[in-house]
C-alpha atoms as a PDB file:
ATOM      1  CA  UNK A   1      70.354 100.306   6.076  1.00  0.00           C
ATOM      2  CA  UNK A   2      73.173  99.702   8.976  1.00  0.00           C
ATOM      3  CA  UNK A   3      76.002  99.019   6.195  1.00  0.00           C
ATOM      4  CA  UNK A   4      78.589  96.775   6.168  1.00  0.00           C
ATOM      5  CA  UNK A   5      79.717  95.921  10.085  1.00  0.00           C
ATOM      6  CA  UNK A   6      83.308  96.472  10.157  1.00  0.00           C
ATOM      7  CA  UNK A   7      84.312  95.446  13.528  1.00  0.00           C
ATOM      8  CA  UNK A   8      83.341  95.795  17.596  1.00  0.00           C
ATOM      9  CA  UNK A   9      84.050  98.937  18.968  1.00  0.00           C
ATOM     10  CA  UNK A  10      83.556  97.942  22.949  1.00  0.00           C
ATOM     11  CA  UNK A  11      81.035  95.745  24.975  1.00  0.00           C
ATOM     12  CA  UNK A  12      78.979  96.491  28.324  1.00  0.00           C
ATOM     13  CA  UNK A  13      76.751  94.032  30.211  1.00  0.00           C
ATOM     14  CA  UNK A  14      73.379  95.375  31.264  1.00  0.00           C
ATOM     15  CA  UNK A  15      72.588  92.347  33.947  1.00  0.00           C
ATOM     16  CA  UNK A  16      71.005  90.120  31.377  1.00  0.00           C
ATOM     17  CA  UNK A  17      72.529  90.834  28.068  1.00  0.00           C
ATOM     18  CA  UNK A  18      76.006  91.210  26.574  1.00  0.00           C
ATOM     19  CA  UNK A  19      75.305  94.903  24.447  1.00  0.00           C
ATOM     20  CA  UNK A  20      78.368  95.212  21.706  1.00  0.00           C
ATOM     21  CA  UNK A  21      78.951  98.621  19.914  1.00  0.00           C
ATOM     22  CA  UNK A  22      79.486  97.956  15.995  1.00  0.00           C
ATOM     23  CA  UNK A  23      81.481 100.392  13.715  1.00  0.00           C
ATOM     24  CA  UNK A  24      79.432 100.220  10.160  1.00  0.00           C
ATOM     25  CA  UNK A  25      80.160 102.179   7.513  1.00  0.00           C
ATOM     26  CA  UNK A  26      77.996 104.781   7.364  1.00  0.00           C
ATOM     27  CA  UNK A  27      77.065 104.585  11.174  1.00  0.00           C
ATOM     28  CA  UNK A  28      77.153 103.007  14.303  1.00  0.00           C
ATOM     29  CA  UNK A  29      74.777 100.104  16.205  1.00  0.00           C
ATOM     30  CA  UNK A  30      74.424  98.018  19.061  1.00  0.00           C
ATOM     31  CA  UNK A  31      73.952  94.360  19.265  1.00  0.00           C
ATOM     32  CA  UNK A  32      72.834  92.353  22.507  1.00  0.00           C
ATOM     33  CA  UNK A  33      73.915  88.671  22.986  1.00  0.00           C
ATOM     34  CA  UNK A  34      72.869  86.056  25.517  1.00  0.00           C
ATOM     35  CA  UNK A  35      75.095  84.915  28.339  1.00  0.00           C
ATOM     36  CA  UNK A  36      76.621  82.051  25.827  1.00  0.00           C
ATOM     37  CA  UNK A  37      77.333  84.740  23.211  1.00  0.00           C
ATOM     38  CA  UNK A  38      74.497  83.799  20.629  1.00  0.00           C
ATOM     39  CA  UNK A  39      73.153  86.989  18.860  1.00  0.00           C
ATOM     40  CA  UNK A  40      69.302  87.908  19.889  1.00  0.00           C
ATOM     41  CA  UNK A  41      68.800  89.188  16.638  1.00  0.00           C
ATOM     42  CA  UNK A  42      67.959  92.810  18.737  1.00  0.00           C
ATOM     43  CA  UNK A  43      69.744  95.524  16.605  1.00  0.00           C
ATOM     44  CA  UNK A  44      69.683  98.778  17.076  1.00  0.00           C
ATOM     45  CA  UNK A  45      71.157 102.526  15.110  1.00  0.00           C
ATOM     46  CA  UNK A  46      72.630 104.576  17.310  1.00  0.00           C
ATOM     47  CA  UNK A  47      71.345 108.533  16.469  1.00  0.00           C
ATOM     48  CA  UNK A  48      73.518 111.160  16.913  1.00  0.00           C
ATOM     49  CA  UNK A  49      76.887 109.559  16.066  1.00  0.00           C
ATOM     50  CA  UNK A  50      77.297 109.138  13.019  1.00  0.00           C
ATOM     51  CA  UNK A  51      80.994 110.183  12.459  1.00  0.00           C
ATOM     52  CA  UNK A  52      82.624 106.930  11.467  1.00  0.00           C
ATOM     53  CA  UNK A  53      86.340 106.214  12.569  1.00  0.00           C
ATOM     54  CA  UNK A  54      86.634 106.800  16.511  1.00  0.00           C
ATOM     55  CA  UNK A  55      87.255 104.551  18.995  1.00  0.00           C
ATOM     56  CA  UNK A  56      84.139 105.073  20.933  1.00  0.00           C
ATOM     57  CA  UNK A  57      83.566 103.114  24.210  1.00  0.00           C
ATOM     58  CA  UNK A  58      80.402 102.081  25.703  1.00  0.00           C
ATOM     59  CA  UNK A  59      79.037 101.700  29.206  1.00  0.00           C
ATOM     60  CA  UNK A  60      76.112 100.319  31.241  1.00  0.00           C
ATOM     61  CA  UNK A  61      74.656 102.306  34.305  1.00  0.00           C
ATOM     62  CA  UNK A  62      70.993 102.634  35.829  1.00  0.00           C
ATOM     63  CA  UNK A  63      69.107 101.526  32.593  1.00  0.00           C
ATOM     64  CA  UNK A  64      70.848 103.861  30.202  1.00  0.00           C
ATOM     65  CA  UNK A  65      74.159 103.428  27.425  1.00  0.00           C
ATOM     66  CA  UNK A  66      76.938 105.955  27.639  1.00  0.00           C
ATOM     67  CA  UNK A  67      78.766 106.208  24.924  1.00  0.00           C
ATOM     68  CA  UNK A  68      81.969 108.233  24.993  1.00  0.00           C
ATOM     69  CA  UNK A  69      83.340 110.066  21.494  1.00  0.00           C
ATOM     70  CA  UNK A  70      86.656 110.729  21.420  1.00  0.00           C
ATOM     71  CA  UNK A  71      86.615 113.342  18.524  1.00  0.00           C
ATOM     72  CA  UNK A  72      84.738 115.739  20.179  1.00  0.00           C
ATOM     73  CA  UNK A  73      85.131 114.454  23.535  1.00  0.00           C
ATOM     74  CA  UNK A  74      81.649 114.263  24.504  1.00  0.00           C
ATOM     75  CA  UNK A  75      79.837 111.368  26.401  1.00  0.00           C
ATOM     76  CA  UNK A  76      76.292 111.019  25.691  1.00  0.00           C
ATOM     77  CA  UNK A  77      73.102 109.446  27.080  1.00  0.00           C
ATOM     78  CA  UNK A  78      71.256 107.050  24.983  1.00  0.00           C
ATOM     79  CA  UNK A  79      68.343 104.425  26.323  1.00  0.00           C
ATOM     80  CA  UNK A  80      68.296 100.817  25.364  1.00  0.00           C
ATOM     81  CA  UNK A  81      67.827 101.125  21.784  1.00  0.00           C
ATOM     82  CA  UNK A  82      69.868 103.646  20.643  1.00  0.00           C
ATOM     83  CA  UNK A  83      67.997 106.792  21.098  1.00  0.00           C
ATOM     84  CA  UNK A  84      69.321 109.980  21.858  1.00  0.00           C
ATOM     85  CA  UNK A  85      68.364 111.442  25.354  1.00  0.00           C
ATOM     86  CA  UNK A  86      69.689 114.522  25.040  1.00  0.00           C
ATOM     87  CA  UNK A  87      71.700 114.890  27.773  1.00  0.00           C
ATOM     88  CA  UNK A  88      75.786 114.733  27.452  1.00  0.00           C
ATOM     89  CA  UNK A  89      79.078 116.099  28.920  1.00  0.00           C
ATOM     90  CA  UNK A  90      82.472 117.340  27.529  1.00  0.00           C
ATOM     91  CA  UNK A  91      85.299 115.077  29.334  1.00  0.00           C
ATOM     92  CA  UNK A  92      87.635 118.434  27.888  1.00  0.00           C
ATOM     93  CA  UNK A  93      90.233 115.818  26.092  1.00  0.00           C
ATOM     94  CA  UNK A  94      89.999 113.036  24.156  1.00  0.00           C
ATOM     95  CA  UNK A  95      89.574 109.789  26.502  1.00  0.00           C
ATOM     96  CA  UNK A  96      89.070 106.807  25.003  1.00  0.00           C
ATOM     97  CA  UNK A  97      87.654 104.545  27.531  1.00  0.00           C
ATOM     98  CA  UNK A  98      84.715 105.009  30.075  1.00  0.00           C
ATOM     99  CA  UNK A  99      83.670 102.964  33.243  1.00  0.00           C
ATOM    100  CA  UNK A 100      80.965 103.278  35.492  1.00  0.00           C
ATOM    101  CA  UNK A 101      79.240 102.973  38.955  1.00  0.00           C
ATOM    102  CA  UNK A 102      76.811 104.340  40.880  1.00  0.00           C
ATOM    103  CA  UNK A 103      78.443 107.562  41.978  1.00  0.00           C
ATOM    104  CA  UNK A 104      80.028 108.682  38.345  1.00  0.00           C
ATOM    105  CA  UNK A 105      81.823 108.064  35.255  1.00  0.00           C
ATOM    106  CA  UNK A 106      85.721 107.384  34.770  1.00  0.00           C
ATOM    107  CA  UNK A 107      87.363 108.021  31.662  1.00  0.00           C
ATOM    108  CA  UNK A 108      90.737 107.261  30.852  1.00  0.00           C
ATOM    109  CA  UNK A 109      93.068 108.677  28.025  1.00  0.00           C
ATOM    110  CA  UNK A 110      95.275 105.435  28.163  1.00  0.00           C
ATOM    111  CA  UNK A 111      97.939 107.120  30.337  1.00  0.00           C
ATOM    112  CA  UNK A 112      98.358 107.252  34.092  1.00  0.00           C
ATOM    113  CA  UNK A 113      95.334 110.188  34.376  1.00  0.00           C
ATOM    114  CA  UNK A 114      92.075 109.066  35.195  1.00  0.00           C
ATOM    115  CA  UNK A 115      89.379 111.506  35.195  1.00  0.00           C
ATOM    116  CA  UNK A 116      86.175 111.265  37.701  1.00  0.00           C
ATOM    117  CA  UNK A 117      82.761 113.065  36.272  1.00  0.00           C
ATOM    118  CA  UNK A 118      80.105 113.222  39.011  1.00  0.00           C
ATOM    119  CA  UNK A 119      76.616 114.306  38.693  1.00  0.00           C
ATOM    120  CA  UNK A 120      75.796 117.590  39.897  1.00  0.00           C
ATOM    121  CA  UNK A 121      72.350 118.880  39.214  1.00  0.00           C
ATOM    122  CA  UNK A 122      71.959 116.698  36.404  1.00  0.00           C
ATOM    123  CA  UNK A 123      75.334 117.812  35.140  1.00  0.00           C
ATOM    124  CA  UNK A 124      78.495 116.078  35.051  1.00  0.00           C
ATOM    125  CA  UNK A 125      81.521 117.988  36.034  1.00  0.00           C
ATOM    126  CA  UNK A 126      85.088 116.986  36.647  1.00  0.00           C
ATOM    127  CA  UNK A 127      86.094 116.154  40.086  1.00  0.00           C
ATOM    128  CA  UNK A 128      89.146 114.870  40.948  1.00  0.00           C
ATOM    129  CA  UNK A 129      92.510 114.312  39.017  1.00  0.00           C
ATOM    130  CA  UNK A 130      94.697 111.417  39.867  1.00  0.00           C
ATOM    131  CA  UNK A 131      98.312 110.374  38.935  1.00  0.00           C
ATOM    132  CA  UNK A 132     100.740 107.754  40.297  1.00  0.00           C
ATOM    133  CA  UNK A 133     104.113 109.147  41.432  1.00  0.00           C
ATOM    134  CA  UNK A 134     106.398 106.176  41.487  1.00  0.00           C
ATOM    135  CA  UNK A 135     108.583 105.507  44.549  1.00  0.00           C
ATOM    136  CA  UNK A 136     111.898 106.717  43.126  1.00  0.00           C
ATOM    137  CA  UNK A 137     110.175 109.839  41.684  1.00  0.00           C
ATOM    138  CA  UNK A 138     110.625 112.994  43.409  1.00  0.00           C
ATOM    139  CA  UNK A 139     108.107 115.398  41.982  1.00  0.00           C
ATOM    140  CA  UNK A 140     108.344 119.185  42.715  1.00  0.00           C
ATOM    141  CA  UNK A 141     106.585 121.451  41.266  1.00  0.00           C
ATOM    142  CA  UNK A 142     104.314 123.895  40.174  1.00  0.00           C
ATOM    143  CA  UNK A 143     100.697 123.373  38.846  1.00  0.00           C
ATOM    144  CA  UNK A 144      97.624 124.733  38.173  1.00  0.00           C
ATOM    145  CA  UNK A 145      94.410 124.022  36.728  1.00  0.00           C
ATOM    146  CA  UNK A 146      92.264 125.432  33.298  1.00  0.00           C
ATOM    147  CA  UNK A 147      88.291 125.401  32.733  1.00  0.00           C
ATOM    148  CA  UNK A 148      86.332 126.489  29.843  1.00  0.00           C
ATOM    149  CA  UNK A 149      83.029 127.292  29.119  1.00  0.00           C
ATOM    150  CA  UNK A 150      80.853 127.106  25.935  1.00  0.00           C
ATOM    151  CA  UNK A 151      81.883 130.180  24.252  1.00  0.00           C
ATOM    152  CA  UNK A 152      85.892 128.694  24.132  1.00  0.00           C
ATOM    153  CA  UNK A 153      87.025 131.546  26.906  1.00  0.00           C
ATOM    154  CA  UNK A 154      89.179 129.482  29.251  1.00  0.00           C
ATOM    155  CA  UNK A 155      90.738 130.022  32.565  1.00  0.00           C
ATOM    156  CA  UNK A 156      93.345 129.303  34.950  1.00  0.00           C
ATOM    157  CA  UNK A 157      93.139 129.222  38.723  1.00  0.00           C
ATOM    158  CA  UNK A 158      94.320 132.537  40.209  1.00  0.00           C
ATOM    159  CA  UNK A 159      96.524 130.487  42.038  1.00  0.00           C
ATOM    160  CA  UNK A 160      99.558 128.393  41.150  1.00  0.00           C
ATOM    161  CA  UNK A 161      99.749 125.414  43.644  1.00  0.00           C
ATOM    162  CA  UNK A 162     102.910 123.697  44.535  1.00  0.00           C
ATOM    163  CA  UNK A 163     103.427 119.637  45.098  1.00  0.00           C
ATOM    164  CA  UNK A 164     106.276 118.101  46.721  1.00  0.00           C
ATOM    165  CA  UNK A 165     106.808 114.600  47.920  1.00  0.00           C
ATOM    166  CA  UNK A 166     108.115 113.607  51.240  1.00  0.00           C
ATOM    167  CA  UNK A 167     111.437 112.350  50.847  1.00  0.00           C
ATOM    168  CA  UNK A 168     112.512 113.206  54.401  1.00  0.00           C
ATOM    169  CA  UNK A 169     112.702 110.625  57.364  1.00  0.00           C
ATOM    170  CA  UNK A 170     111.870 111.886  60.472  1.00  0.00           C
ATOM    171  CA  UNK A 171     113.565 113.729  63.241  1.00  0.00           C
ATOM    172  CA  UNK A 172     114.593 112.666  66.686  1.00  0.00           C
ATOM    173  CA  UNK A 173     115.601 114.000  70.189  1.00  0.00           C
ATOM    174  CA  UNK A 174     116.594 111.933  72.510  1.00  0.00           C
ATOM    175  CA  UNK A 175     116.095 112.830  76.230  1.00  0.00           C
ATOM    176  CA  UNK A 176     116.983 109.857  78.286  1.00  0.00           C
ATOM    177  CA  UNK A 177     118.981 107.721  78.906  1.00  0.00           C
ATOM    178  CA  UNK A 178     121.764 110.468  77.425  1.00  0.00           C
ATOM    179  CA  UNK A 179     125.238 110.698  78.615  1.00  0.00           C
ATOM    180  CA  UNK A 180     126.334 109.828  81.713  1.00  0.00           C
ATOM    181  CA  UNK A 181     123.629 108.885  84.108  1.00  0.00           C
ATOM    182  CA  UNK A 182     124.361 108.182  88.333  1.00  0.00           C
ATOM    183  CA  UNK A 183     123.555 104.482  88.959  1.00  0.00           C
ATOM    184  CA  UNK A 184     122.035 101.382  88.016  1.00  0.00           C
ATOM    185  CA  UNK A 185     121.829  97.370  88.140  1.00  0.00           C
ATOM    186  CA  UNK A 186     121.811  94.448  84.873  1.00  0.00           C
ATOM    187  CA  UNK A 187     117.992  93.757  86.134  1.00  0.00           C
ATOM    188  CA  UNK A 188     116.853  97.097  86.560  1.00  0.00           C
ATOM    189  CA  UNK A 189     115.200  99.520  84.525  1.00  0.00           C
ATOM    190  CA  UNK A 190     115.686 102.121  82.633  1.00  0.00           C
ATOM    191  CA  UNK A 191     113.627 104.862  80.996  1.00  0.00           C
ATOM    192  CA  UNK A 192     113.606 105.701  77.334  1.00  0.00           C
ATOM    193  CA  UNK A 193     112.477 108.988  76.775  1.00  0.00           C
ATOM    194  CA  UNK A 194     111.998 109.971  72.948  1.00  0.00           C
ATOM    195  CA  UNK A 195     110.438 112.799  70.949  1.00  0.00           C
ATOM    196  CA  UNK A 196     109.476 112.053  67.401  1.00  0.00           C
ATOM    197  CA  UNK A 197     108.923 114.874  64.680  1.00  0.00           C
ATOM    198  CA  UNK A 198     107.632 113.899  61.444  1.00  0.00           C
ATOM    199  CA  UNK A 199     104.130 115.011  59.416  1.00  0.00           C
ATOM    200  CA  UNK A 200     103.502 111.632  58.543  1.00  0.00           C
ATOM    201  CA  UNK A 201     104.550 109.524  61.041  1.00  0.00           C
ATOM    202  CA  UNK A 202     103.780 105.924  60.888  1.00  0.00           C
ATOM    203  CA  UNK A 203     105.876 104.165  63.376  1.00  0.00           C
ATOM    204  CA  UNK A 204     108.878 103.698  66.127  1.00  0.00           C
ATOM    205  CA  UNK A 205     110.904 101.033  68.048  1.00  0.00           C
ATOM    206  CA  UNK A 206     114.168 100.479  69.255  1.00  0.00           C
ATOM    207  CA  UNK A 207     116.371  97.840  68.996  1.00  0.00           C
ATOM    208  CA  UNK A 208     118.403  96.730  72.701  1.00  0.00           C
ATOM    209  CA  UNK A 209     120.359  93.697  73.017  1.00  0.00           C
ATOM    210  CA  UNK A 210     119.763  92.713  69.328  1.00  0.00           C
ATOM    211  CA  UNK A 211     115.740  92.919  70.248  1.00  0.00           C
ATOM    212  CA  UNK A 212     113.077  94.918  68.513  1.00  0.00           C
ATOM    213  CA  UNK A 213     110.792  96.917  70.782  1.00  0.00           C
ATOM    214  CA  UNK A 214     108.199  98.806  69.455  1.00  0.00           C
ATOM    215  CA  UNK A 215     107.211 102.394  71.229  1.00  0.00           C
ATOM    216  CA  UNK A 216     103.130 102.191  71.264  1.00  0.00           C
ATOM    217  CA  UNK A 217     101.055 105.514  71.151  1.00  0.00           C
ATOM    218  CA  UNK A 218     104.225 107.071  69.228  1.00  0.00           C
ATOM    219  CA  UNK A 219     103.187 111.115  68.467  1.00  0.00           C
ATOM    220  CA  UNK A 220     104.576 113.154  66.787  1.00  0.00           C
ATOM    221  CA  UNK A 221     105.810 116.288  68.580  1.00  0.00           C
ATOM    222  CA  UNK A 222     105.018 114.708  71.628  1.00  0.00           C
ATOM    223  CA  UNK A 223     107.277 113.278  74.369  1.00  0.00           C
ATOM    224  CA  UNK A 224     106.990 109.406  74.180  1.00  0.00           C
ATOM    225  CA  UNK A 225     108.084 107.506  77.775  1.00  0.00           C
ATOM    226  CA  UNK A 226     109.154 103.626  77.820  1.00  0.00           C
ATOM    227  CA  UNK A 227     110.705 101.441  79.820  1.00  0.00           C
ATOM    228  CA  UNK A 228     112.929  98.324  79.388  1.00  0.00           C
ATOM    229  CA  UNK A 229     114.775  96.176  81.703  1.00  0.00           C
ATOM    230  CA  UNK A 230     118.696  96.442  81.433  1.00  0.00           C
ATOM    231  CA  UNK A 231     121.503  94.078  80.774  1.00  0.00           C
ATOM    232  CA  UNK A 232     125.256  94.398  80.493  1.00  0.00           C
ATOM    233  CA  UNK A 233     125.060  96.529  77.418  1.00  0.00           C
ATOM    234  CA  UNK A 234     124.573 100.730  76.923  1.00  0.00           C
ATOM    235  CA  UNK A 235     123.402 101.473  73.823  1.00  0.00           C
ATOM    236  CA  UNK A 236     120.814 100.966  71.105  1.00  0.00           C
ATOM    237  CA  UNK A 237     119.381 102.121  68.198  1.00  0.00           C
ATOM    238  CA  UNK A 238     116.122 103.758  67.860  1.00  0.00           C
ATOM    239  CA  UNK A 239     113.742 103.782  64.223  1.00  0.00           C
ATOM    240  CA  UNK A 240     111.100 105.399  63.290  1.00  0.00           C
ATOM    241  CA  UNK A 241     109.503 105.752  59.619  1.00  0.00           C
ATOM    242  CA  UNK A 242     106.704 107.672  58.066  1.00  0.00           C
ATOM    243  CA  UNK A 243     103.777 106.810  55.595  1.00  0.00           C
ATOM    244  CA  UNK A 244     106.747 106.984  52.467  1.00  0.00           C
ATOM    245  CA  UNK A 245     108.805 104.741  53.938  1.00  0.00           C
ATOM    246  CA  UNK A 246     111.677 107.349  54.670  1.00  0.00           C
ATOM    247  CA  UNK A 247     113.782 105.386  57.716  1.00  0.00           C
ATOM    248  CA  UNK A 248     115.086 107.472  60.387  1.00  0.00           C
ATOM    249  CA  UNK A 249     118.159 104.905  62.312  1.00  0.00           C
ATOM    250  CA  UNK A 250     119.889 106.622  65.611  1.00  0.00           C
ATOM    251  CA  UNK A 251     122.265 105.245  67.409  1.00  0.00           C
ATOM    252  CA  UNK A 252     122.633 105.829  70.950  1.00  0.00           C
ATOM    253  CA  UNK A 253     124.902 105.169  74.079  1.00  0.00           C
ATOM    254  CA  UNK A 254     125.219 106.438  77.849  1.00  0.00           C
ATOM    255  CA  UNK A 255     127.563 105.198  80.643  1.00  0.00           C
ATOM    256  CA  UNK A 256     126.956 105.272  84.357  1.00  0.00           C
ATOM    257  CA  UNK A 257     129.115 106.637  87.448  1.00  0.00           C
ATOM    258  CA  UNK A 258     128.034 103.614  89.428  1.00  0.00           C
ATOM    259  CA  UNK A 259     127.323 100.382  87.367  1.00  0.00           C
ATOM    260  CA  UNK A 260     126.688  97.117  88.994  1.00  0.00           C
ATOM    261  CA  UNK A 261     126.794  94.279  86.385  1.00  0.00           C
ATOM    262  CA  UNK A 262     127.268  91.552  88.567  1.00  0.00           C
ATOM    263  CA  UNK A 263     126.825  89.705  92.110  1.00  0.00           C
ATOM    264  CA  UNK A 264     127.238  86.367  93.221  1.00  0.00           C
ATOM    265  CA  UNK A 265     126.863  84.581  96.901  1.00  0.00           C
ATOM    266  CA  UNK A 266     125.881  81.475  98.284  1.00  0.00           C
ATOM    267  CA  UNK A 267     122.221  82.480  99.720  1.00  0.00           C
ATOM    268  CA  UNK A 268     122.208  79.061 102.165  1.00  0.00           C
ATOM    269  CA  UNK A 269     124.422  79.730 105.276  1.00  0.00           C
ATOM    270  CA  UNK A 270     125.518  78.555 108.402  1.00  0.00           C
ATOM    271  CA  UNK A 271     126.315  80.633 111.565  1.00  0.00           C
ATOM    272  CA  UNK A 272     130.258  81.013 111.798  1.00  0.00           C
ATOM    273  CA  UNK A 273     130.655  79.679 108.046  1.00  0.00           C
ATOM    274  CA  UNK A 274     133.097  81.462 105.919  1.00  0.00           C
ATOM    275  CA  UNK A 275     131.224  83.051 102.682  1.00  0.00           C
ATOM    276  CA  UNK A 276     132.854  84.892  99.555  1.00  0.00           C
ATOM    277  CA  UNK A 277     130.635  87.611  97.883  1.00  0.00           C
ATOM    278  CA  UNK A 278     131.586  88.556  94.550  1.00  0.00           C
ATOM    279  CA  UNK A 279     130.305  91.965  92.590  1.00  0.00           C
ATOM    280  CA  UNK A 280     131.028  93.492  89.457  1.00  0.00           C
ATOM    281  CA  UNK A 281     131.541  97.172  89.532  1.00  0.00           C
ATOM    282  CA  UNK A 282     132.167  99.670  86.678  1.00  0.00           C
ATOM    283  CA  UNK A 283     133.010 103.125  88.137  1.00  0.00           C
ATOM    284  CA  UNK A 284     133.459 106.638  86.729  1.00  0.00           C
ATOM    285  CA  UNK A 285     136.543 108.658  88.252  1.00  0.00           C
END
């Protein structure tokens, strides 16, 4: 006697068959369908759960049903017709909601935590904790983690461990070209010499003339060397940002004591012609 079924409790696919978990109610049961939803007339009573009233989930993985209680937060191992197997693991809070794949389980409490059970030994034990900081968040702060055994004695890490976010850009020294410099030409180059300082560095240009440049094999810590071809113009600003997205912008400018910006002549000549040649000089007194 399965009861009255009430309603579905969750559904997994087992590669050939839809397999629906059914709240009765005294007890609980599985159902498989075909792929266009017709019911096989394969029932089954699930043993070993028969507290009526969770939400209990259901998953599929390497010819076994898991089948996760939320009072008691246990998962446990059943074959394909509802029989006990006598293997299960706390999940240590009351998720409602288990996945799988071939490395683990994940269940979920509804919130941002998701909790990863691997097998080790034939036992499942918690692996890794994961939570979504937003962008605008910035999270410090001290945490710690708490494990219990059978006998309800629980313990925290000796430990406290502290999280921060990166919410600073990085840092920049810039070696050359810096203030004033001896001589140069519009045509010429110059040399850009940069040191970057940031943990998570991710990239760096500049920007001359209104032109973005990017700095390849950018370090940090470590002295990066470019060149670029002048023009009538002494300054530009140099970027870099790290793996968060903080911007570093810094604006630069140098001046030289001998500047040529300029020269004109007429190349073609004749002997005893008279020429004008024009150049444009900025000096430093």
């Amino acid at each position: 006697d399965t009861g009255t079924i009430t309603f579905p409790r969750d559904i997994t696919y087992n590669g050939t068959s839809f397999i629906i978990l059914y709240a009765s109610s005294i007890n609980y049961l599985i159902r498989y369908y075909d792929d266009s939803g017709t019911y096989t007339g394969m029932e089954y009573q699930i043993q070993e759960l028969d507290t009526v009233g969770g939400i209990f989930s259901l998953t599929y993985e390497s010819e076994y049903l898991w089948i996760n209680n939320p009072i008691n937060s246990n998962v446990l191992k059943y074959n394909q017709i509802g029989e006990y197997q006598n293997i299960s693991f706390s999940t240590d809070f009351a998720g409602t909601a288990i996945t799988s794949n071939s490395s683990g389980f994940y269940v979920s409490n509804f919130s941002d935590a998701v909790y990863e059970y691997k097998e080790v030994n034939n036992t499942y034990k918690t692996a890794i904790f994961t939570k979504t900081i937003s962008e605008d968040e910035k999270l410090t702060g001290i945490w710690n983690c708490q494990v219990c055994n059978t006998e309800d004695q629980c313990f925290f890490a000796d430990d406290n461990f502290t999280l921060t976010v990166d919410d600073a850009p990085p840092t920049v020294v810039v070696e050359a070209p810096n203030g004033t410099l001896d001589n140069n030409i519009v045509g010429d180059s110059e040399e850009l010499n940069v040191t970057f300082t940031d943990e998570n560095l991710n990239e760096c240009w500049y920007n001359y003339n209104g032109t973005n440049i990017s700095i390849d094999g950018c370090v940090s810590g470590v002295k990066n060397s470019t060149t670029f071809i002048l023009v009538d113009k002494s300054n530009m600003t140099i970027y870099a940002n790290d793996s968060f997205n903080n911007l570093l912008s810094e604006f630069i400018e140098w001046q030289y004591l001998f500047f040529e910006s300029n020269t004109s002549f007429e190349s073609n000549v004749t002997e005893t012609s008279r020429q004008e040649f024009e150049i444009s000089i900025t000096t430093i007194s």
